[in-house]
PDB file of N, CA and C in Angstrom:
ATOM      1  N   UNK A   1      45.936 -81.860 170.963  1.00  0.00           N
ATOM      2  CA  UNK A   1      46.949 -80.934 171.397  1.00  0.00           C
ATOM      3  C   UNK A   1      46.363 -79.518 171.517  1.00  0.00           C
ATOM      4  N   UNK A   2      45.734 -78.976 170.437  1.00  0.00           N
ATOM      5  CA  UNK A   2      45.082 -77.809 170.969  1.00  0.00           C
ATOM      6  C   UNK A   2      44.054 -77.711 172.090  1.00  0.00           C
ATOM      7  N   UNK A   3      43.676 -78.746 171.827  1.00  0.00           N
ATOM      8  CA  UNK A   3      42.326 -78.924 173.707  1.00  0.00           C
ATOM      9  C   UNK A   3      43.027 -78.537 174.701  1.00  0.00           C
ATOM     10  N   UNK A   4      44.838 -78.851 174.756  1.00  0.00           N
ATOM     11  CA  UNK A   4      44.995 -78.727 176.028  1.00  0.00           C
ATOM     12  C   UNK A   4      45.823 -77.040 176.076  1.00  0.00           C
ATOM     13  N   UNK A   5      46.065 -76.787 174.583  1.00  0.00           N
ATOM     14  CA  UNK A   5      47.149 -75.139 174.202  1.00  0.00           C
ATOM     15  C   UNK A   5      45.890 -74.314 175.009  1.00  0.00           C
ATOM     16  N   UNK A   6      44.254 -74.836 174.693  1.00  0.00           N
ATOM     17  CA  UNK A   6      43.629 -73.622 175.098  1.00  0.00           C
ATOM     18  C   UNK A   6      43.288 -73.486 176.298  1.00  0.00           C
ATOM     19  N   UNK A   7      43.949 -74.024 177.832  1.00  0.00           N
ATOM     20  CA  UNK A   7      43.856 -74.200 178.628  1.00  0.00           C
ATOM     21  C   UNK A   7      45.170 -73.519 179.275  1.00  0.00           C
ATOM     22  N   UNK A   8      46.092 -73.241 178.417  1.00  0.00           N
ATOM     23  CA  UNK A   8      47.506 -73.024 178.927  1.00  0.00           C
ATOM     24  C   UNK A   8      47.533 -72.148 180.157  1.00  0.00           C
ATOM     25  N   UNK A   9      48.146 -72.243 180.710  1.00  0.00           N
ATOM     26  CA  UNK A   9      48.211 -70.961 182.142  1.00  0.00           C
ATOM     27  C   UNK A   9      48.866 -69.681 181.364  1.00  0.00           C
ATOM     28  N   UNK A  10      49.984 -69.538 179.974  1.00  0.00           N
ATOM     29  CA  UNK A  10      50.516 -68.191 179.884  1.00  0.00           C
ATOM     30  C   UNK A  10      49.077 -67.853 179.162  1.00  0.00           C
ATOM     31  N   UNK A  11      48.826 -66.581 178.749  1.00  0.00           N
ATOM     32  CA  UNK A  11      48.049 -66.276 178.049  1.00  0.00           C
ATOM     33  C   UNK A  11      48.421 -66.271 176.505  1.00  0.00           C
ATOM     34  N   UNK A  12      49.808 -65.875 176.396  1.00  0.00           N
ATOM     35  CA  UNK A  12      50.398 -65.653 174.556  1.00  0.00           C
ATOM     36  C   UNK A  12      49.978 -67.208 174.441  1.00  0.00           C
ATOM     37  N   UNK A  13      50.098 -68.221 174.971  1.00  0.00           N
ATOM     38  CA  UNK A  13      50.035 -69.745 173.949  1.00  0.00           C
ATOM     39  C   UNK A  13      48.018 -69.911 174.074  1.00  0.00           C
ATOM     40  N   UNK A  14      47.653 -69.627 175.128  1.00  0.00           N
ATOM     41  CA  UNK A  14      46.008 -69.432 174.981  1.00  0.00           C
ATOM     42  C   UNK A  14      45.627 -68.596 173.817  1.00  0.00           C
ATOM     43  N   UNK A  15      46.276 -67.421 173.559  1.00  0.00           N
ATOM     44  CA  UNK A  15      46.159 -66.875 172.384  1.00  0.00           C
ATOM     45  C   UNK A  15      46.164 -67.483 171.195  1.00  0.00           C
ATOM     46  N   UNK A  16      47.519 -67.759 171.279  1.00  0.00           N
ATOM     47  CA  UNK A  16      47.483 -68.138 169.927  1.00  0.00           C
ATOM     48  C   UNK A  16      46.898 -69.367 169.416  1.00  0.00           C
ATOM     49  N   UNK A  17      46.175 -70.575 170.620  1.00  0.00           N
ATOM     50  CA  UNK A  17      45.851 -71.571 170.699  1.00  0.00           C
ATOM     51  C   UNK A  17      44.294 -70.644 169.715  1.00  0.00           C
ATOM     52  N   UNK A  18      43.470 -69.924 170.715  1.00  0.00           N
ATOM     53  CA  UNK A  18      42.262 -69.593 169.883  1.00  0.00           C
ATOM     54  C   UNK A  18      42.416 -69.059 168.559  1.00  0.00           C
ATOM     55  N   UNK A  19      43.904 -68.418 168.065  1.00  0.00           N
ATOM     56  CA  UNK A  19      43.788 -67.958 166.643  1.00  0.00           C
ATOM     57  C   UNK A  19      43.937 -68.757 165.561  1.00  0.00           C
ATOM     58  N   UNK A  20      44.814 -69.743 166.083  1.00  0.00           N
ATOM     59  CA  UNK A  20      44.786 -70.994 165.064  1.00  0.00           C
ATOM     60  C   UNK A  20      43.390 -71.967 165.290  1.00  0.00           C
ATOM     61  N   UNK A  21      42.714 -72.114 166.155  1.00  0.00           N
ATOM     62  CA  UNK A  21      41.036 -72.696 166.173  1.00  0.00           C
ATOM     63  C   UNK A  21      40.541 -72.025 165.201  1.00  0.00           C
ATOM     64  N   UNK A  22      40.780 -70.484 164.792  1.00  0.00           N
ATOM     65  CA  UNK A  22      39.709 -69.790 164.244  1.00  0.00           C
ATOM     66  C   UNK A  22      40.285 -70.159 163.062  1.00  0.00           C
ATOM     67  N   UNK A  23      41.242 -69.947 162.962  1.00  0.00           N
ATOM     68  CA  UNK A  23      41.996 -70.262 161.179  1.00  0.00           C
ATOM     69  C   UNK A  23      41.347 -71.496 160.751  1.00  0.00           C
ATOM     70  N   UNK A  24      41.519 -72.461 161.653  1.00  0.00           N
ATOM     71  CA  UNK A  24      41.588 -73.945 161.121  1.00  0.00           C
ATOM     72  C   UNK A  24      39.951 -73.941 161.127  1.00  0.00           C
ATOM     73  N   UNK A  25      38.597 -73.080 161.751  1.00  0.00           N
ATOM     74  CA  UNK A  25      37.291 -73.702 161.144  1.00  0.00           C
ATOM     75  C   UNK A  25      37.073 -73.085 159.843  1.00  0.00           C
ATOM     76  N   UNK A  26      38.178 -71.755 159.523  1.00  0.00           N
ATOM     77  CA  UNK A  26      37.850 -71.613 157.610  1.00  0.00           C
ATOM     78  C   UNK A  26      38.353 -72.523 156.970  1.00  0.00           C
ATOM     79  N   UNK A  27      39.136 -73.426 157.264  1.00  0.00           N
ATOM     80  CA  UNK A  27      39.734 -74.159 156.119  1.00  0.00           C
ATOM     81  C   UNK A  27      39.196 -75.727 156.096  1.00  0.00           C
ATOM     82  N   UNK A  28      38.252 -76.151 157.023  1.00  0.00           N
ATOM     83  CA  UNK A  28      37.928 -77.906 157.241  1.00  0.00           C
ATOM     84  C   UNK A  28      36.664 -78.019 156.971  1.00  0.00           C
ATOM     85  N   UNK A  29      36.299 -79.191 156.944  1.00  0.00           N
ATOM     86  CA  UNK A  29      34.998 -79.573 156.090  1.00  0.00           C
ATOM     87  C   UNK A  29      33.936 -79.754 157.363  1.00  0.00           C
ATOM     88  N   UNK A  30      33.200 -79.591 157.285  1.00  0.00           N
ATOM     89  CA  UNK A  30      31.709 -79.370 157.935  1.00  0.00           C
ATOM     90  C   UNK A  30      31.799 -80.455 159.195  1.00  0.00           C
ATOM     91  N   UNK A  31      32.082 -81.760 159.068  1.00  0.00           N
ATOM     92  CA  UNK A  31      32.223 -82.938 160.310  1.00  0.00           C
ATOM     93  C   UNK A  31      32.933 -82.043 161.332  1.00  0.00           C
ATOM     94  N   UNK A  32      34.164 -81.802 160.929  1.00  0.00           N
ATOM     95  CA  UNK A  32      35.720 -81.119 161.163  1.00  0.00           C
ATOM     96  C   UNK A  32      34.974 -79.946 162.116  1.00  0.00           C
ATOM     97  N   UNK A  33      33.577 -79.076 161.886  1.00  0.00           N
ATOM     98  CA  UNK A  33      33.782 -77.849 162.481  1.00  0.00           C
ATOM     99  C   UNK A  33      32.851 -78.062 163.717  1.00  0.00           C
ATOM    100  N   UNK A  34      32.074 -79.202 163.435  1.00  0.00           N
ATOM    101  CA  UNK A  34      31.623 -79.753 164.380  1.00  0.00           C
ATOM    102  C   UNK A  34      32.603 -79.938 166.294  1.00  0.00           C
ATOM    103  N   UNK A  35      33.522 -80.661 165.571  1.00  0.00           N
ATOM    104  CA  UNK A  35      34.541 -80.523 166.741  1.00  0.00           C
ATOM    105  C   UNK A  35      34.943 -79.497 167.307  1.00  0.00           C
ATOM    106  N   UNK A  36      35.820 -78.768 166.509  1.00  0.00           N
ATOM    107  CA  UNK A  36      35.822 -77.063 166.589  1.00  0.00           C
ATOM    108  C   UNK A  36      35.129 -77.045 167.542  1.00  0.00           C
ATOM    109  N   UNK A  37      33.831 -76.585 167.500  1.00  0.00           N
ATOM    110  CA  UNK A  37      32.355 -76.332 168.146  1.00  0.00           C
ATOM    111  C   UNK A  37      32.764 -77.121 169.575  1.00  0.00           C
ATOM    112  N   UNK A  38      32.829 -78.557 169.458  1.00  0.00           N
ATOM    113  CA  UNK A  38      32.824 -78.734 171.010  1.00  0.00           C
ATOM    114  C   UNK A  38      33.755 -78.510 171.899  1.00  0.00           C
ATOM    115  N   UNK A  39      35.241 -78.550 171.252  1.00  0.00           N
ATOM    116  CA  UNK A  39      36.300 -77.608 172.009  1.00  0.00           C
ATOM    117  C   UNK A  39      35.936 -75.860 172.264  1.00  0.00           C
ATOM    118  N   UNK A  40      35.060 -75.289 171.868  1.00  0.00           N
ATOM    119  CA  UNK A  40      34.912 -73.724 172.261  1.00  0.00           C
ATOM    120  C   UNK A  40      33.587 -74.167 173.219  1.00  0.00           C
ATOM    121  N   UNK A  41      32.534 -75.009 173.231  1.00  0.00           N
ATOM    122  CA  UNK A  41      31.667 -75.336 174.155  1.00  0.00           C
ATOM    123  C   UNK A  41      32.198 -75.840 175.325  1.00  0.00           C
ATOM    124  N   UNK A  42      33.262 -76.689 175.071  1.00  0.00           N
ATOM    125  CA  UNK A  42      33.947 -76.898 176.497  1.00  0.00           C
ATOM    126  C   UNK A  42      34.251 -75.955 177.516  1.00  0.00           C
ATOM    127  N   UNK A  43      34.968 -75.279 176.578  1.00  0.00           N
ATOM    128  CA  UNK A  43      35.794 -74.022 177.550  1.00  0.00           C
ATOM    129  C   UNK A  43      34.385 -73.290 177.950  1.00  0.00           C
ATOM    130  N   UNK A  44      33.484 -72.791 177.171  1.00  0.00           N
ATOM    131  CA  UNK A  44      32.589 -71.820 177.518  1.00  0.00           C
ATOM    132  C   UNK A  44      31.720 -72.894 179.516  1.00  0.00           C
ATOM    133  N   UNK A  45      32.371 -73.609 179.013  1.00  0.00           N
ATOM    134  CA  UNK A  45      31.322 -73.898 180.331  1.00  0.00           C
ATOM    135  C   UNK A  45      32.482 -74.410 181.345  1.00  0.00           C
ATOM    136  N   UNK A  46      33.424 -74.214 181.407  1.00  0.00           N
ATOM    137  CA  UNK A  46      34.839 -74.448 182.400  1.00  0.00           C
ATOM    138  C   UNK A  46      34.600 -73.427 183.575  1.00  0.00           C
ATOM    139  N   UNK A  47      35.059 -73.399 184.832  1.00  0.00           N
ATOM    140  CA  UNK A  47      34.686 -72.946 185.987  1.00  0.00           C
ATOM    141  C   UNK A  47      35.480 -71.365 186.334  1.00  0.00           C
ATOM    142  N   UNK A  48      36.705 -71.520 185.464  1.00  0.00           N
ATOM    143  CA  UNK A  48      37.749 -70.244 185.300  1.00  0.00           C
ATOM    144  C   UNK A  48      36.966 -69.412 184.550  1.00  0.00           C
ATOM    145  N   UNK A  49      36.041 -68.007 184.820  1.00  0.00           N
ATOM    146  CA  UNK A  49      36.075 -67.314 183.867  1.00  0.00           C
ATOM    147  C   UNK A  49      36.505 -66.513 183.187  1.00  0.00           C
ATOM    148  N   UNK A  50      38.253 -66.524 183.216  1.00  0.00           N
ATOM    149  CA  UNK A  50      38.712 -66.352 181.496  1.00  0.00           C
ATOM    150  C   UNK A  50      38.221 -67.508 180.637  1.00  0.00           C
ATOM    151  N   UNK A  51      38.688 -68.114 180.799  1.00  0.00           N
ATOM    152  CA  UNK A  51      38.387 -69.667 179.804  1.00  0.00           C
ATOM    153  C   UNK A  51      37.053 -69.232 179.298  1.00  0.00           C
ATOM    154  N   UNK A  52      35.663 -68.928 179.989  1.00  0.00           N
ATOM    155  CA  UNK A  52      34.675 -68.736 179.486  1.00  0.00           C
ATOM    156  C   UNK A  52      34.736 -67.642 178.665  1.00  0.00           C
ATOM    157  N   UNK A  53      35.409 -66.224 179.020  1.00  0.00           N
ATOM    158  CA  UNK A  53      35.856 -65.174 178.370  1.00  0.00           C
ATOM    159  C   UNK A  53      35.971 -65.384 176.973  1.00  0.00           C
ATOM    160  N   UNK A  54      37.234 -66.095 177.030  1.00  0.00           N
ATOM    161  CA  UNK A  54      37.880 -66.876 175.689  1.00  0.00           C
ATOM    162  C   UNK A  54      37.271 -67.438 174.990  1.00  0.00           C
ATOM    163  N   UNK A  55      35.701 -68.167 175.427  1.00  0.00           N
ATOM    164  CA  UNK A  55      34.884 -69.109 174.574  1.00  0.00           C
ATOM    165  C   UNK A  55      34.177 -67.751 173.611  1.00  0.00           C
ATOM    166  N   UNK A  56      33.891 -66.806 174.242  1.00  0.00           N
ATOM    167  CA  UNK A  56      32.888 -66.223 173.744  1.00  0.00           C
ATOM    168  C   UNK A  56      33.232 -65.165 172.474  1.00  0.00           C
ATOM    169  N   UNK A  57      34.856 -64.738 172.406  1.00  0.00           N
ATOM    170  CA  UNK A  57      35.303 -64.591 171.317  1.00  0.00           C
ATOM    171  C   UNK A  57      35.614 -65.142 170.531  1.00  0.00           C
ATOM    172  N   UNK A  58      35.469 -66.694 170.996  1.00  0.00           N
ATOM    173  CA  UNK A  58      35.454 -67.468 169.781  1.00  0.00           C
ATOM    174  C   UNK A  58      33.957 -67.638 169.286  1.00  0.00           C
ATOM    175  N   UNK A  59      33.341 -67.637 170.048  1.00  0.00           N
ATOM    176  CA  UNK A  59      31.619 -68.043 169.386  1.00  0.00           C
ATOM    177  C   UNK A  59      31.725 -66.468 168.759  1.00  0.00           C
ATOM    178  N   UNK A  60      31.933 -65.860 169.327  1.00  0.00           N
ATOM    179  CA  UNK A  60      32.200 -64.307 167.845  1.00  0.00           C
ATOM    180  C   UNK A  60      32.180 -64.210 166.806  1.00  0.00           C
ATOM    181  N   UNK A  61      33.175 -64.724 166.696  1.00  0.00           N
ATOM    182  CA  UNK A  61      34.077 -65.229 165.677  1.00  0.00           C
ATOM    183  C   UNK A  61      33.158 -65.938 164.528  1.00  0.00           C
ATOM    184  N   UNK A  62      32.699 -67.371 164.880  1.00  0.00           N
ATOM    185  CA  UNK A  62      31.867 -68.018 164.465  1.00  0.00           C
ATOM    186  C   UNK A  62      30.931 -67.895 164.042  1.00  0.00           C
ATOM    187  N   UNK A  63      29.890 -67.169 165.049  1.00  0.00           N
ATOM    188  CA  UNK A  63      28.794 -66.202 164.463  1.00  0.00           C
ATOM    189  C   UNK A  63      28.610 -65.921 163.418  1.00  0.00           C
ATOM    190  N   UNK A  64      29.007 -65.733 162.131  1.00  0.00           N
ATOM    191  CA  UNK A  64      28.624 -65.329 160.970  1.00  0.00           C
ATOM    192  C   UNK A  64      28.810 -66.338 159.930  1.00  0.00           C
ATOM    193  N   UNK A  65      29.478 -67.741 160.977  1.00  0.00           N
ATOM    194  CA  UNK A  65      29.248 -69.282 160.206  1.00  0.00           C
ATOM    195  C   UNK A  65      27.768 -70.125 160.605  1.00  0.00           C
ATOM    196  N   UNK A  66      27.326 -68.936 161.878  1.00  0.00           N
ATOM    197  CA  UNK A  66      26.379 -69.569 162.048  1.00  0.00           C
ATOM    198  C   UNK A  66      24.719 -69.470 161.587  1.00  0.00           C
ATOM    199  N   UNK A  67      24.899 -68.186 160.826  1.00  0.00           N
ATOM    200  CA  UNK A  67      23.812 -67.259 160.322  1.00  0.00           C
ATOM    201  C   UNK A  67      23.178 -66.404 161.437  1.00  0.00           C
TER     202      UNK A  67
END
């Protein structure tokens, strides 16, 4: 269900689709963030570039899970 929130055409549910991604990789166990990871790799390579936009504040985000 979120694979498809972060695709939404409004922007408030794209929003809030990436703020709850970010919430949910502090709280899940390591397999868990793996996925995470390939839903923000998806988008980063989608043909719309907002969508790519959107990936890259999430890899932001991440960044400091990643060293």
């Amino acid at each position: 269900m979120l694979d498809e929130l972060l695709y939404d055409p409004k922007e408030a549910v794209k929003d809030k689709a990436i703020k709850v991604l970010l919430d949910l990789r502090s709280v899940v166990q390591n397999d868990d963030k793996e996925y995470i990871m390939n839903l923000t790799l998806k988008l980063a390579h989608d043909p719309e570039a907002h969508n790519r936009t959107c990936a890259l504040k999430i890899l932001n985000e991440f960044a400091q899970d990643m060293g």
